[in-house]
N, C-alpha and C. Protein backbone atom coordinates (compact mmCIF):
# COMPACT_ATOMS: atom_id res chain seq x y z
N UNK A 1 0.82 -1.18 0.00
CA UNK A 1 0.00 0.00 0.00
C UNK A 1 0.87 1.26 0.00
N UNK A 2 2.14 1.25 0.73
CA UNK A 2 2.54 2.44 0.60
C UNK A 2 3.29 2.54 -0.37
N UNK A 3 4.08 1.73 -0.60
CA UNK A 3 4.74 2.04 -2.14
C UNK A 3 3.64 1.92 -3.59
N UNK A 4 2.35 1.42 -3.40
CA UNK A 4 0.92 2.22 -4.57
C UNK A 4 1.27 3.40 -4.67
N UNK A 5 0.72 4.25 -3.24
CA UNK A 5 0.74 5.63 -3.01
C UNK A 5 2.00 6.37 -3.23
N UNK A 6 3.18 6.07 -2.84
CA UNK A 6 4.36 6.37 -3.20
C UNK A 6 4.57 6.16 -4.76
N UNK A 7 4.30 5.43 -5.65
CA UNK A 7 4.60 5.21 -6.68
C UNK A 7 3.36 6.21 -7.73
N UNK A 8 2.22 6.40 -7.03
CA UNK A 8 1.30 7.61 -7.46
C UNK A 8 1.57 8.74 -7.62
N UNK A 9 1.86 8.83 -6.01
CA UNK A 9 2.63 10.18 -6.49
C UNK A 9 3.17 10.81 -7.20
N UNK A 10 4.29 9.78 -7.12
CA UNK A 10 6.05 9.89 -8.21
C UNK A 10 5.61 10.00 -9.59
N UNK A 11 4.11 9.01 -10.32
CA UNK A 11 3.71 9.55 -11.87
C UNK A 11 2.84 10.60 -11.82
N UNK A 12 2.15 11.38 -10.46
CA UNK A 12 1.27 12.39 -10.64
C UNK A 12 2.52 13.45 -11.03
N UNK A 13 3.27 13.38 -9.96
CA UNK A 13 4.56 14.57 -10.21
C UNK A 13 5.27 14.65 -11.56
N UNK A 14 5.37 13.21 -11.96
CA UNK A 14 6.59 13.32 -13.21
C UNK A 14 5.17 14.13 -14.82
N UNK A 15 4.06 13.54 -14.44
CA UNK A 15 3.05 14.01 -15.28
C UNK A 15 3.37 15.44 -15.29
N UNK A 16 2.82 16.22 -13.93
CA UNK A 16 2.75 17.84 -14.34
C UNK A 16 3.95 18.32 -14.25
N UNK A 17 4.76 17.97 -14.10
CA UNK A 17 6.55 18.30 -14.54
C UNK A 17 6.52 18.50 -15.97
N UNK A 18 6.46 17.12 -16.58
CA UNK A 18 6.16 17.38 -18.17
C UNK A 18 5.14 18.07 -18.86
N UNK A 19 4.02 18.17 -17.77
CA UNK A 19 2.85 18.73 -18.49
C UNK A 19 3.34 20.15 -18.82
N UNK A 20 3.77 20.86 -17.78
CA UNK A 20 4.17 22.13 -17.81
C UNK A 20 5.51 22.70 -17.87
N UNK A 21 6.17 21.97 -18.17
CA UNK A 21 8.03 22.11 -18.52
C UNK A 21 8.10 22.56 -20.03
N UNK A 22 6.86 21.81 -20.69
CA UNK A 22 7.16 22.78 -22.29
C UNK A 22 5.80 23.73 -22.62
N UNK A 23 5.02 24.16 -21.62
CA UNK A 23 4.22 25.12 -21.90
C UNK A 23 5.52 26.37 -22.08
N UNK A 24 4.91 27.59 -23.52
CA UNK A 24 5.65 29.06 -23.35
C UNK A 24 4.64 29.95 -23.31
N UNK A 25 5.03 31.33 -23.53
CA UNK A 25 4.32 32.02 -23.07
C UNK A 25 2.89 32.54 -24.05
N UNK A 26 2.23 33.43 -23.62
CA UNK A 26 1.36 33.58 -24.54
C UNK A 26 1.18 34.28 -26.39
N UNK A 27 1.13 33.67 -27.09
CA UNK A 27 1.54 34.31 -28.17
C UNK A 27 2.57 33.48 -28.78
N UNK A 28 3.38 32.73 -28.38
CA UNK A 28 4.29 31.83 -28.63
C UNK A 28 4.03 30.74 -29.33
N UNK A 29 4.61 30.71 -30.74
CA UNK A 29 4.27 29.22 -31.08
C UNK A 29 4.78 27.88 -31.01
N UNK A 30 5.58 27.67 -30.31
CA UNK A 30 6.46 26.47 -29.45
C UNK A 30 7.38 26.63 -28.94
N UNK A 31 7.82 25.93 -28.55
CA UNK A 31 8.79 25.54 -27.60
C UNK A 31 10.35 25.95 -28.19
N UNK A 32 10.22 25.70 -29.18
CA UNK A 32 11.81 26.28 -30.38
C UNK A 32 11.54 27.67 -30.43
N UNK A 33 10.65 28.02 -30.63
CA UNK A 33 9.96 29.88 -30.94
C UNK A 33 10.63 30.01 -29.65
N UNK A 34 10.46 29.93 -28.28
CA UNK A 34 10.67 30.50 -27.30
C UNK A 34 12.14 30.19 -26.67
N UNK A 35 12.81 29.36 -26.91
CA UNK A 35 13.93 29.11 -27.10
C UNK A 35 14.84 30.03 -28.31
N UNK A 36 14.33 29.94 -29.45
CA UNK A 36 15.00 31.38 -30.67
C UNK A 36 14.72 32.86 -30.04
N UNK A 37 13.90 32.98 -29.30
CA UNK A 37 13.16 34.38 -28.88
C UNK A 37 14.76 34.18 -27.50
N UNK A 38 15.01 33.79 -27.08
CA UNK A 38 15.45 34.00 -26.03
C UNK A 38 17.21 34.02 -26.09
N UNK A 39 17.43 33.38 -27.08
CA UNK A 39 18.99 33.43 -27.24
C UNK A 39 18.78 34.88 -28.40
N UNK A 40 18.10 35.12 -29.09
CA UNK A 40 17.82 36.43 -29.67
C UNK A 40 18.01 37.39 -28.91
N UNK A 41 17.53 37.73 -27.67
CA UNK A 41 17.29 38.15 -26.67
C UNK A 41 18.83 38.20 -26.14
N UNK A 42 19.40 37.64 -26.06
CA UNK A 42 20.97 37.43 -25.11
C UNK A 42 21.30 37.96 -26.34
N UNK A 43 21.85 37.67 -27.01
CA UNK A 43 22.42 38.01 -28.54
C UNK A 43 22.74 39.55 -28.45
N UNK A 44 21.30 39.94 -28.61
CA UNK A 44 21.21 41.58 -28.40
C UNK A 44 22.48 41.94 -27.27
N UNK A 45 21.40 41.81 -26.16
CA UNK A 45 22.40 42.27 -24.80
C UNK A 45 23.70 42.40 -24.93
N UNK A 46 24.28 40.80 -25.40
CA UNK A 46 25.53 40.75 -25.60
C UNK A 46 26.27 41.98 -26.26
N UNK A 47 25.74 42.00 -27.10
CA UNK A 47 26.26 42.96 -28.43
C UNK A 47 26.13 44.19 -27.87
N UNK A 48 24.82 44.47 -27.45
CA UNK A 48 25.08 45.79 -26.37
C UNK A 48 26.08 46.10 -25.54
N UNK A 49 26.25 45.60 -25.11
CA UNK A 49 27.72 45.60 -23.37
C UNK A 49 29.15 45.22 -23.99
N UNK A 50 29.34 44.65 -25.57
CA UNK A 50 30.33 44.94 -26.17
C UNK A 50 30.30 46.37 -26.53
N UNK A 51 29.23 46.68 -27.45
CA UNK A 51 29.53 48.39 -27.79
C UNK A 51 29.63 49.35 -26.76
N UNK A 52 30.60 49.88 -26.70
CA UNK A 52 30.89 51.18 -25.62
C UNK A 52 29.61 52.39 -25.82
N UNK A 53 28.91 52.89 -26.93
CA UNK A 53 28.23 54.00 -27.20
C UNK A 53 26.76 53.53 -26.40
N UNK A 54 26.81 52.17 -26.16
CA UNK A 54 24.85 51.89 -25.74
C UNK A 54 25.71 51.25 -24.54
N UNK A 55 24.17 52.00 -23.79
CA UNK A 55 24.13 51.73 -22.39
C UNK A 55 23.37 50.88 -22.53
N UNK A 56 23.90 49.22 -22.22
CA UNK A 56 23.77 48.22 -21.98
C UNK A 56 22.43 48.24 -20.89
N UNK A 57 22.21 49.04 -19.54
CA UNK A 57 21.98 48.71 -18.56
C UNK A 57 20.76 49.64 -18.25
N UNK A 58 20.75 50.28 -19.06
CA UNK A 58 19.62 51.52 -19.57
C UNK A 58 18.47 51.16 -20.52
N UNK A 59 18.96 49.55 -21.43
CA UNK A 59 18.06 49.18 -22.45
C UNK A 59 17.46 47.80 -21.91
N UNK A 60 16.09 47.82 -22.29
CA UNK A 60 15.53 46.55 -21.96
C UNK A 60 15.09 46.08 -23.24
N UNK A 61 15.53 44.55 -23.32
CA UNK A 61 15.44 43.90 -24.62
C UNK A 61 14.28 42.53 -24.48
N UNK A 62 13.64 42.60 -25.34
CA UNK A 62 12.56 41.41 -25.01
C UNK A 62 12.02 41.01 -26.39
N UNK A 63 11.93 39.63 -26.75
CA UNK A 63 11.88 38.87 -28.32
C UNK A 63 10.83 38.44 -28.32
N UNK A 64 10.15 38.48 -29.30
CA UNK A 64 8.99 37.61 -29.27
C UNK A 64 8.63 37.15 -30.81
N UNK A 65 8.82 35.97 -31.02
CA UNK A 65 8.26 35.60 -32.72
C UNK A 65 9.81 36.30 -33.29
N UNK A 66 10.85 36.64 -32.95
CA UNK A 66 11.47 37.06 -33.78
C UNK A 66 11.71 38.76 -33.96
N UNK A 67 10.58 39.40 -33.49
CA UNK A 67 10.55 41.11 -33.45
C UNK A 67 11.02 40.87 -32.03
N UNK A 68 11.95 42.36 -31.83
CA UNK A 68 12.61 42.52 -31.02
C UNK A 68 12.17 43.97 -30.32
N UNK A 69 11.94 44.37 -29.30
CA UNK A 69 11.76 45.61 -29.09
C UNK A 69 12.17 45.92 -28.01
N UNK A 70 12.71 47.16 -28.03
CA UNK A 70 13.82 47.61 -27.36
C UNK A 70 12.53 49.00 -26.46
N UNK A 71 13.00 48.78 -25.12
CA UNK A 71 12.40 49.72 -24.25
C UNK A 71 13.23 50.62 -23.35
N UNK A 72 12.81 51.83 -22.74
CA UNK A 72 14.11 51.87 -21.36
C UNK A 72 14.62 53.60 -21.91
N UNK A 73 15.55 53.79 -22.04
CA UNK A 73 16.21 55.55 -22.08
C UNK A 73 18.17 55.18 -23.00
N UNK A 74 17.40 56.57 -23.91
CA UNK A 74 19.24 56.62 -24.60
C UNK A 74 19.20 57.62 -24.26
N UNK A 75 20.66 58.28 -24.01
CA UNK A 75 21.46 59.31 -23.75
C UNK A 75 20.93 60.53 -25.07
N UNK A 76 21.29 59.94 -26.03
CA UNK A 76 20.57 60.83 -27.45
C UNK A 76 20.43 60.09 -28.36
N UNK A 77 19.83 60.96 -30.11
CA UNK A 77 19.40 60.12 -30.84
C UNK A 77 20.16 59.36 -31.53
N UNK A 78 21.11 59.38 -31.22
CA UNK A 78 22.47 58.61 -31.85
C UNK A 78 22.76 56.90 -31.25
N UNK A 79 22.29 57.17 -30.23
CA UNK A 79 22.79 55.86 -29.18
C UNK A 79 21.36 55.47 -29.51
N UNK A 80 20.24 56.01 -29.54
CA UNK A 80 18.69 55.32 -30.07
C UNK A 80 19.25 54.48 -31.38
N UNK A 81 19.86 55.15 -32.62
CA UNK A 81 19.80 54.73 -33.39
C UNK A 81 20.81 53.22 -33.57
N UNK A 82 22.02 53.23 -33.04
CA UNK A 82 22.94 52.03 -32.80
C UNK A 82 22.14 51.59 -31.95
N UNK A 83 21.67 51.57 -31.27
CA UNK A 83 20.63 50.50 -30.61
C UNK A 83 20.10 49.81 -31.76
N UNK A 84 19.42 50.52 -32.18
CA UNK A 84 17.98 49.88 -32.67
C UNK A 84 19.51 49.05 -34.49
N UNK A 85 20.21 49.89 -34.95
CA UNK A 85 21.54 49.25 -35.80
C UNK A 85 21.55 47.64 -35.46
N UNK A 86 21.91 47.73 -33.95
CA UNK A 86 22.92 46.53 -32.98
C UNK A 86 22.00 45.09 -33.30
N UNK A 87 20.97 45.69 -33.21
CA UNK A 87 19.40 44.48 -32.46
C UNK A 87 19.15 44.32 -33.87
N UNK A 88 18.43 44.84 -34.89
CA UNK A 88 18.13 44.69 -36.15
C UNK A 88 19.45 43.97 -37.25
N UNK A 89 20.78 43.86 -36.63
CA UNK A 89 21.81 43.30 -37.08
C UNK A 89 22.48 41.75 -36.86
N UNK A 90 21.21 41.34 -35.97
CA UNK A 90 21.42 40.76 -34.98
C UNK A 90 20.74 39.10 -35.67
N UNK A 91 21.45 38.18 -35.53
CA UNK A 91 20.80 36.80 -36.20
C UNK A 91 19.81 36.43 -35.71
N UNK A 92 18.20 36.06 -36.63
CA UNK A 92 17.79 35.75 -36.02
C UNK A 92 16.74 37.00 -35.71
N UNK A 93 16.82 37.90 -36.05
CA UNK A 93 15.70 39.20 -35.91
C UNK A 93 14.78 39.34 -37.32
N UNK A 94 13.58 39.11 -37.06
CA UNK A 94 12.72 39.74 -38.11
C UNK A 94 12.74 40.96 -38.70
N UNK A 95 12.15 41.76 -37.19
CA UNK A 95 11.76 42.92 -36.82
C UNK A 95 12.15 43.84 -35.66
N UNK A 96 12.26 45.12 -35.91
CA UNK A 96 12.49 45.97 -34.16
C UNK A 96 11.81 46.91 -34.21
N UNK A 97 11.29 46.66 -32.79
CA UNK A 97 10.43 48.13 -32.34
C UNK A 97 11.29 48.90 -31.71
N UNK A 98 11.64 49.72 -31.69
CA UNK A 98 12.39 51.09 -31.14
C UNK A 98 11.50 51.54 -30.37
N UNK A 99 11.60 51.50 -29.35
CA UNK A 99 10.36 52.51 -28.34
C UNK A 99 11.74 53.09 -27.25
N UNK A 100 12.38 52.91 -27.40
CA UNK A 100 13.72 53.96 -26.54
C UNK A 100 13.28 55.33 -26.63
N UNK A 101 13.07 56.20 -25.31
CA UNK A 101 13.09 57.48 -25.46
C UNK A 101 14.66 58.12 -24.75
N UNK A 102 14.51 59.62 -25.56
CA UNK A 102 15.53 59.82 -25.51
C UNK A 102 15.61 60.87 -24.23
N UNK A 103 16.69 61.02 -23.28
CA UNK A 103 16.81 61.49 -21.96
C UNK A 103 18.39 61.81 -21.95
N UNK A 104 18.54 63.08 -21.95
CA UNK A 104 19.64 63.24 -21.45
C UNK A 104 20.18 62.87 -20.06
């Protein structure tokens, strides 16, 4: 009896482990989509915090389907624009939304 219950358990758990280990998010069309969206995502960053002119830490980067859109504050319209250069250059990008405003 207790190893039934013990052994129930162990396939109720391993069930919603798997059930929900490859759910992504909404809008997402699998599991590879959200996996490409996300090294897309690093990609950017990366490339950001190599270039000296973009503030790496000022930009928020987030992928989805491949469009990339960039949120957060540039220094001026110059560092907007190598932003939006960096991300749109970037393997693996469809599209970029530029929504960076600019703040001295």
């Amino acid at each position: 009896m207790k190893y039934t219950r013990a052994l129930a358990f162990a396939l109720l758990a391993g069930a919603t482990v798997l059930g929900t280990g490859c759910s992504v998010i909404r809008g997402q069309t699998s599991v590879g989509g959200y996996v490409d969206d996300t090294a897309i995502t690093t990609a950017v960053k990366a490339k950001f915090v190599e270039d000296k002119t973009v503030d790496a830490g000022a930009i928020k980067v987030q992928t989805l389907n491949g469009t990339v859109q960039l949120s957060g504050f540039a220094k001026s319209n110059a560092e907007k624009a190598k932003a939006e250069y960096i991300a749109r250059n970037t393997k693996g990008v469809r599209e970029v939304q530029n929504n960076l405003a600019v703040r001295p």
